[in-house]
N, C-alpha and C. Protein backbone atom coordinates (compact mmCIF):
# COMPACT_ATOMS: atom_id res chain seq x y z
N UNK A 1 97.25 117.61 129.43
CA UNK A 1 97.18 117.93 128.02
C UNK A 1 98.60 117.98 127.45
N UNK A 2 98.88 117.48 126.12
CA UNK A 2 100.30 117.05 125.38
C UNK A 2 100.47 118.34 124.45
N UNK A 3 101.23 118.91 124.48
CA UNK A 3 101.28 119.99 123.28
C UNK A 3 102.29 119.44 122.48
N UNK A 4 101.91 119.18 120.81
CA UNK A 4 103.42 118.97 120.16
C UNK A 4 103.60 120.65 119.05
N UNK A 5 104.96 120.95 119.47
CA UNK A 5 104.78 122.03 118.41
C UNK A 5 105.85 121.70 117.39
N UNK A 6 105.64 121.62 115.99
CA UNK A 6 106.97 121.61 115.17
C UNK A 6 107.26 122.92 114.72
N UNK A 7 108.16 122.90 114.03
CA UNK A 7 108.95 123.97 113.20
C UNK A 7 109.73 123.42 111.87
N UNK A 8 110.68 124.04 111.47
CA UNK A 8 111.49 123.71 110.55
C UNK A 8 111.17 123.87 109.12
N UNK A 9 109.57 123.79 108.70
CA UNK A 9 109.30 123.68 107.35
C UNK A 9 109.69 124.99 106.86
N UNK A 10 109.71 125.03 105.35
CA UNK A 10 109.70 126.06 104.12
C UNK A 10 110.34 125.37 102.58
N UNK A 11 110.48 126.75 102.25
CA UNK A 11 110.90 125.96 100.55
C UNK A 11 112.06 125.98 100.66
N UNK A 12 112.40 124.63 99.48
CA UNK A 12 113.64 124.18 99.40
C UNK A 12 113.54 124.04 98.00
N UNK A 13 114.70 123.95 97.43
CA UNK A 13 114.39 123.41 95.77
C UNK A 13 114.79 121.59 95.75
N UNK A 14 114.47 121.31 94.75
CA UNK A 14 114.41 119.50 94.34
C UNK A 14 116.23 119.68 94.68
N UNK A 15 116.22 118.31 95.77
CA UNK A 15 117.65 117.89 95.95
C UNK A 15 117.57 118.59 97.45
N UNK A 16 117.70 119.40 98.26
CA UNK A 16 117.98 120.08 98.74
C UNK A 16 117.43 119.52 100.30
N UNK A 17 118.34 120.25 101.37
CA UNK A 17 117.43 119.10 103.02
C UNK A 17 117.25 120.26 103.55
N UNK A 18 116.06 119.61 104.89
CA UNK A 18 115.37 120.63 105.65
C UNK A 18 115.30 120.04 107.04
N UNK A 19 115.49 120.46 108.06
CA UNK A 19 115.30 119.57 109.24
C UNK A 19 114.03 120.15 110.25
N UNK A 20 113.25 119.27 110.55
CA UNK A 20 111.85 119.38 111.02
C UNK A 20 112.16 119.19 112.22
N UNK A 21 111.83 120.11 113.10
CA UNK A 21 112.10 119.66 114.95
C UNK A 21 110.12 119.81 115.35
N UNK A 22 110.12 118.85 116.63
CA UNK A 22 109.01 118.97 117.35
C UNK A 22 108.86 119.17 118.75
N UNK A 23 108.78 120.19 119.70
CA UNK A 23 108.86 119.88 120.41
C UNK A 23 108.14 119.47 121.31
N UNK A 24 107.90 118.46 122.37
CA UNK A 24 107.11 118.09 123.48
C UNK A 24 107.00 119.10 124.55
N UNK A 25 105.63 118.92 125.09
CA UNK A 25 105.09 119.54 126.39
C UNK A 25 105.64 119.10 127.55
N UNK A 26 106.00 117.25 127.55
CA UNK A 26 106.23 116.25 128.35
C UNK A 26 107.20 115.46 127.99
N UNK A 27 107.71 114.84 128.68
CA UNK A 27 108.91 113.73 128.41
C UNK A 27 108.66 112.86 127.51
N UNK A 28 109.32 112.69 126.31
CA UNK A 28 109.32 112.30 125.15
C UNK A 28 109.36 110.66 125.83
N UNK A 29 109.85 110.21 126.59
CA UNK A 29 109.97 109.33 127.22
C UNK A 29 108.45 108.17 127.58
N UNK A 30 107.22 109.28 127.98
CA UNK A 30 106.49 108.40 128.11
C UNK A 30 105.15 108.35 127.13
N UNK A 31 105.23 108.58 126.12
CA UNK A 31 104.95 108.31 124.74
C UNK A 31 105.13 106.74 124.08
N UNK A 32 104.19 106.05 124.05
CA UNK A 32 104.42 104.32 123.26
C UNK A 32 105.20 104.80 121.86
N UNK A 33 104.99 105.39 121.20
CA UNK A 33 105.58 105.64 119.62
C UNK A 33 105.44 107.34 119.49
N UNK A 34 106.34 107.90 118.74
CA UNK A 34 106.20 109.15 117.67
C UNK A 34 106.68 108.90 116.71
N UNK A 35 105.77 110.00 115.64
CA UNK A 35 105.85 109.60 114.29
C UNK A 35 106.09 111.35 113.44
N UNK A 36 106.18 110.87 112.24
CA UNK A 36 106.00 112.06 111.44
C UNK A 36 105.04 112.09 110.53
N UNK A 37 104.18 112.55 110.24
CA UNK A 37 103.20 111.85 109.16
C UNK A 37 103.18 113.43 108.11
N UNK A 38 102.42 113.21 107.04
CA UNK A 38 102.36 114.39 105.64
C UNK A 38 101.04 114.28 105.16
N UNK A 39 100.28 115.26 104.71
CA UNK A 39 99.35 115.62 104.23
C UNK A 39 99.50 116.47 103.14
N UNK A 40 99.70 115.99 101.75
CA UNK A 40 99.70 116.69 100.81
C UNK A 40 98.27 117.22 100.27
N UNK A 41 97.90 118.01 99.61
CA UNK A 41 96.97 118.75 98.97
C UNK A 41 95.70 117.71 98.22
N UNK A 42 94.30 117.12 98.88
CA UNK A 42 93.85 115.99 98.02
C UNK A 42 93.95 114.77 98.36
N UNK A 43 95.17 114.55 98.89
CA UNK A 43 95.43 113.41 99.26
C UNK A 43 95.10 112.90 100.95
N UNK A 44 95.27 111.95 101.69
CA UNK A 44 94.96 111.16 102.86
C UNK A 44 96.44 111.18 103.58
N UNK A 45 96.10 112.05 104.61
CA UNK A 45 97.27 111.83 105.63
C UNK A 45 98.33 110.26 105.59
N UNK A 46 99.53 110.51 105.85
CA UNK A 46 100.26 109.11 105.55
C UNK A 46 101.66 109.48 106.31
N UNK A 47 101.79 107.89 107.18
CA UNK A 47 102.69 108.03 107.97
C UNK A 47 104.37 108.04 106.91
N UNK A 48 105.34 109.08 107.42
CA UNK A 48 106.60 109.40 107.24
C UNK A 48 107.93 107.91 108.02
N UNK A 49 107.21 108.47 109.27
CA UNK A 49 108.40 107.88 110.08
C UNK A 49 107.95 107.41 111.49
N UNK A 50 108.45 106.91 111.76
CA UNK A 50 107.82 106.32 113.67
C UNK A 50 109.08 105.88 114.29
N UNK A 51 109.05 106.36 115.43
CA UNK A 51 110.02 105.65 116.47
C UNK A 51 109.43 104.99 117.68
N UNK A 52 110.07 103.88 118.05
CA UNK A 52 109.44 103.52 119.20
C UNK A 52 109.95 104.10 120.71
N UNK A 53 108.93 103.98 121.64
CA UNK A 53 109.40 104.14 123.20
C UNK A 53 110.91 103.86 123.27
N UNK A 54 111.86 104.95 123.85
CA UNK A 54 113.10 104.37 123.84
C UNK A 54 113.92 104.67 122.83
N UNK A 55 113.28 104.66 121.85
CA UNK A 55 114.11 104.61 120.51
C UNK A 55 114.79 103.73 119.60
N UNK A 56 114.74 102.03 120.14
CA UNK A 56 114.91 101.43 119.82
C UNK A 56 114.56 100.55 118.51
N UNK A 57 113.23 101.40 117.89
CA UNK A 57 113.18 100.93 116.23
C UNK A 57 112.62 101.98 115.62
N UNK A 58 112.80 102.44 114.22
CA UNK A 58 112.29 103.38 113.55
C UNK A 58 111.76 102.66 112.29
N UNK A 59 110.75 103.41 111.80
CA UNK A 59 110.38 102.74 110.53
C UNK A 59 109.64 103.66 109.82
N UNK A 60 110.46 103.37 108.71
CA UNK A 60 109.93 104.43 107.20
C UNK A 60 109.37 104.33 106.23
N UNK A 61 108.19 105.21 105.67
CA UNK A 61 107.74 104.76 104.55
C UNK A 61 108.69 104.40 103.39
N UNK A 62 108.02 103.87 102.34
CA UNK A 62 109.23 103.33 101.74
C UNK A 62 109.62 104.53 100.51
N UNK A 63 108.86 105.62 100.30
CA UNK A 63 108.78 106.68 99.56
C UNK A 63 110.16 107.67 100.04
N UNK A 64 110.17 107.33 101.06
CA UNK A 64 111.43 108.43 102.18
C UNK A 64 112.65 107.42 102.90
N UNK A 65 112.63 106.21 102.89
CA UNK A 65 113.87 105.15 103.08
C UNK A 65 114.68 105.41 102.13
N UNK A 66 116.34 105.66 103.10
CA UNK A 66 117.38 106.29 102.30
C UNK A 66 117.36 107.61 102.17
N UNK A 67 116.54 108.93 102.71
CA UNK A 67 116.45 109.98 102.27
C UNK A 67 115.77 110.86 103.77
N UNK A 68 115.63 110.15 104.41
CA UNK A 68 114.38 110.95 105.44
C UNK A 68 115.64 109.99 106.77
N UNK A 69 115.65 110.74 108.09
CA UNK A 69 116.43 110.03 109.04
C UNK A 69 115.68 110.53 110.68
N UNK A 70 115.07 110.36 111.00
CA UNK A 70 114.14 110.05 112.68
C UNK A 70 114.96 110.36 113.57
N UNK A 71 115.07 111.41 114.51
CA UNK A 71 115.77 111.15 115.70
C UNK A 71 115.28 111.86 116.84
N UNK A 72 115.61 111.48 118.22
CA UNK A 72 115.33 111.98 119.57
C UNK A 72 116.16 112.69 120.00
N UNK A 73 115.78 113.31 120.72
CA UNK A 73 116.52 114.00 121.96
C UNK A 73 115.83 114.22 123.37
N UNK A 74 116.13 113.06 124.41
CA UNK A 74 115.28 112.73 125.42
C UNK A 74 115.42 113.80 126.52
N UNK A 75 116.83 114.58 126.33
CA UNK A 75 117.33 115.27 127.34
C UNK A 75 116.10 116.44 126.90
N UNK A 76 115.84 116.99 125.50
CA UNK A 76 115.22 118.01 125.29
C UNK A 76 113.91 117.80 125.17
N UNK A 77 113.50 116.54 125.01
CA UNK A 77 111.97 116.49 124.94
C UNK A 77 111.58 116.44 123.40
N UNK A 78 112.65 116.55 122.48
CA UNK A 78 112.16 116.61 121.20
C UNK A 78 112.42 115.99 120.30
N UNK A 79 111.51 115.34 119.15
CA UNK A 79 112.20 114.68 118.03
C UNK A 79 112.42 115.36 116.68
N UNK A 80 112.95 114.81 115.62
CA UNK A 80 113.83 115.59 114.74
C UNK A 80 113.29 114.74 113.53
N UNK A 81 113.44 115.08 111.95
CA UNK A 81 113.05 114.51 110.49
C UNK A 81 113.81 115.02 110.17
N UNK A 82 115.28 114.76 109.95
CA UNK A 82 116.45 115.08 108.56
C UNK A 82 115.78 114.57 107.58
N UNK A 83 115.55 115.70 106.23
CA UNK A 83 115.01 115.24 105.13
C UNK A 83 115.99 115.73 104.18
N UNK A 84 116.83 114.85 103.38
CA UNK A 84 117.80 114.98 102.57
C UNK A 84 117.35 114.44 100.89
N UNK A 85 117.83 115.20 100.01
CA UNK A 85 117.58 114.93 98.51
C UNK A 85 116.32 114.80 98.04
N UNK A 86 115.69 115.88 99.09
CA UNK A 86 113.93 116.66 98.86
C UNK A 86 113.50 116.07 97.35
N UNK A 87 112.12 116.05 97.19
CA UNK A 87 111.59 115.90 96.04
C UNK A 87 110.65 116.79 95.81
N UNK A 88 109.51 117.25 94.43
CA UNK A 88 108.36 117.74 94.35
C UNK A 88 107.50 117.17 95.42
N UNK A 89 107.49 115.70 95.24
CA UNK A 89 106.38 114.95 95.68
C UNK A 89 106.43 115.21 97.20
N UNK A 90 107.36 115.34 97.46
CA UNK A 90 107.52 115.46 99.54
C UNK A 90 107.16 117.02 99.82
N UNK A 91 106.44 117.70 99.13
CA UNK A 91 105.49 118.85 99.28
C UNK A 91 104.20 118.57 100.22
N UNK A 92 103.95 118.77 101.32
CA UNK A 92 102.75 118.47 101.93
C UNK A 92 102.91 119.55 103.55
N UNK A 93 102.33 119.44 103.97
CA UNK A 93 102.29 119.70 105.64
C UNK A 93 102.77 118.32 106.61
N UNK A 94 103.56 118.76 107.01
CA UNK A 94 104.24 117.80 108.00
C UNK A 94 103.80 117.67 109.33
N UNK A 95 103.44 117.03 109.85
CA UNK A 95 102.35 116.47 111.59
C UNK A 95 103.20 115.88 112.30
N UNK A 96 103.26 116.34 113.36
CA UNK A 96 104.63 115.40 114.55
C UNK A 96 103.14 114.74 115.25
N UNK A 97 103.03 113.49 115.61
CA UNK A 97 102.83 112.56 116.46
C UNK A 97 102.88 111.99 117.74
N UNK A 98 102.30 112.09 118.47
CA UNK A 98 103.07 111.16 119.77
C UNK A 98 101.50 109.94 120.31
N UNK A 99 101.78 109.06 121.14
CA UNK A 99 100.81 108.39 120.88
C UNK A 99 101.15 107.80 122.77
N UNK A 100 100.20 107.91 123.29
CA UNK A 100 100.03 106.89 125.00
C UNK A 100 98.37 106.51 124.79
N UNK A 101 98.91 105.22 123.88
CA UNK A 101 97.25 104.45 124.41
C UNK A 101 96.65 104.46 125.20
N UNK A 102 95.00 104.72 125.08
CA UNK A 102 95.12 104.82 123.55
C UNK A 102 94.87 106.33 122.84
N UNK A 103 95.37 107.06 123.44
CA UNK A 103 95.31 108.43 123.17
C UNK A 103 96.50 108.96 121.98
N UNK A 104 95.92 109.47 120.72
CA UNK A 104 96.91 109.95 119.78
C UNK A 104 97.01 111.67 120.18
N UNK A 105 98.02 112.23 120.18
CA UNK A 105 98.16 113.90 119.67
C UNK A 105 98.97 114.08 118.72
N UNK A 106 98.39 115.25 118.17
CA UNK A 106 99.20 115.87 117.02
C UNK A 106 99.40 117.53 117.00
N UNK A 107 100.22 117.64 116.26
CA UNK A 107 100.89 119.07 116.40
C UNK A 107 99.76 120.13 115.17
N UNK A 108 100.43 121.18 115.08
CA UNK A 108 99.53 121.83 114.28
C UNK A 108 100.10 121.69 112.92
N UNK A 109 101.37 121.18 112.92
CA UNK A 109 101.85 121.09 111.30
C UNK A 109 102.83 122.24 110.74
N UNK A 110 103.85 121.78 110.47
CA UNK A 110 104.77 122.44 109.36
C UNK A 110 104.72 122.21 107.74
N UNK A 111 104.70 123.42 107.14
CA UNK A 111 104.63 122.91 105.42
C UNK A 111 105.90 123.34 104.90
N UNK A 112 106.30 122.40 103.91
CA UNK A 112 107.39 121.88 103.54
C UNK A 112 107.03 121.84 102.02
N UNK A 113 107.46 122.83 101.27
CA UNK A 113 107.27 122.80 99.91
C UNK A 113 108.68 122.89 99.47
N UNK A 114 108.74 121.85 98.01
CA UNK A 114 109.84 121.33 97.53
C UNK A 114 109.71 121.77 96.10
N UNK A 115 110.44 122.85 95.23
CA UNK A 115 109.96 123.60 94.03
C UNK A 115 110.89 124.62 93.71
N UNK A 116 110.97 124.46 92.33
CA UNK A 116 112.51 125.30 91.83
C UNK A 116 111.91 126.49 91.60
């Protein structure tokens, strides 16, 4: 069994960064992809960010390209969401990801509200 736990969320005001950590049960290592995905209020879960096995490609929605930055840490087991120059709209609950086909897990979620 995979446990992902994140942390990091709370309020920030418009402009302002927050850094989202997740950590793994297991070696981040043998995971095909992790991602970050958001669930705002109403709306349909939607992927943030993904990295591949390795770390060798990341890819961002295009709502958070230029503003949102993906990273690992293999030694610790955990990945990371620098979210810089926050918006209203990037208000949602935040989901860390990990994926070994064809099995997905997900974390329980951090919320991340963005509001003056």
């Amino acid at each position: 069994q995979v446990q992902l736990v994140e942390s990091g969320g709370g309020l920030v005001q418009p402009g302002g960064s927050l850094r989202l950590s997740c950590a793994a049960s297991r070696s981040i290592g043998s995971f095909n992809v992790m991602g970050w995905y958001r669930q705002a209020p109403g709306k349909q879960r939607e992927l943030v960010a993904a990295i591949s096995s390795g770390g060798g490609t990341t890819n961002y929605a295009d709502s958070v390209k230029g503003r949102f930055t993906m990273s690992r840490d293999s030694a610790k087991n955990m990945v990371y969401l620098q979210m810089n120059s926050l918006k209203p709209e990037d208000t949602a609950v935040y989901y860390c990801n990990a994926q070994i086909t064809p099995i997905t897990y997900w974390g329980q979620g951090t919320q991340v509200t963005v509001s003056s």
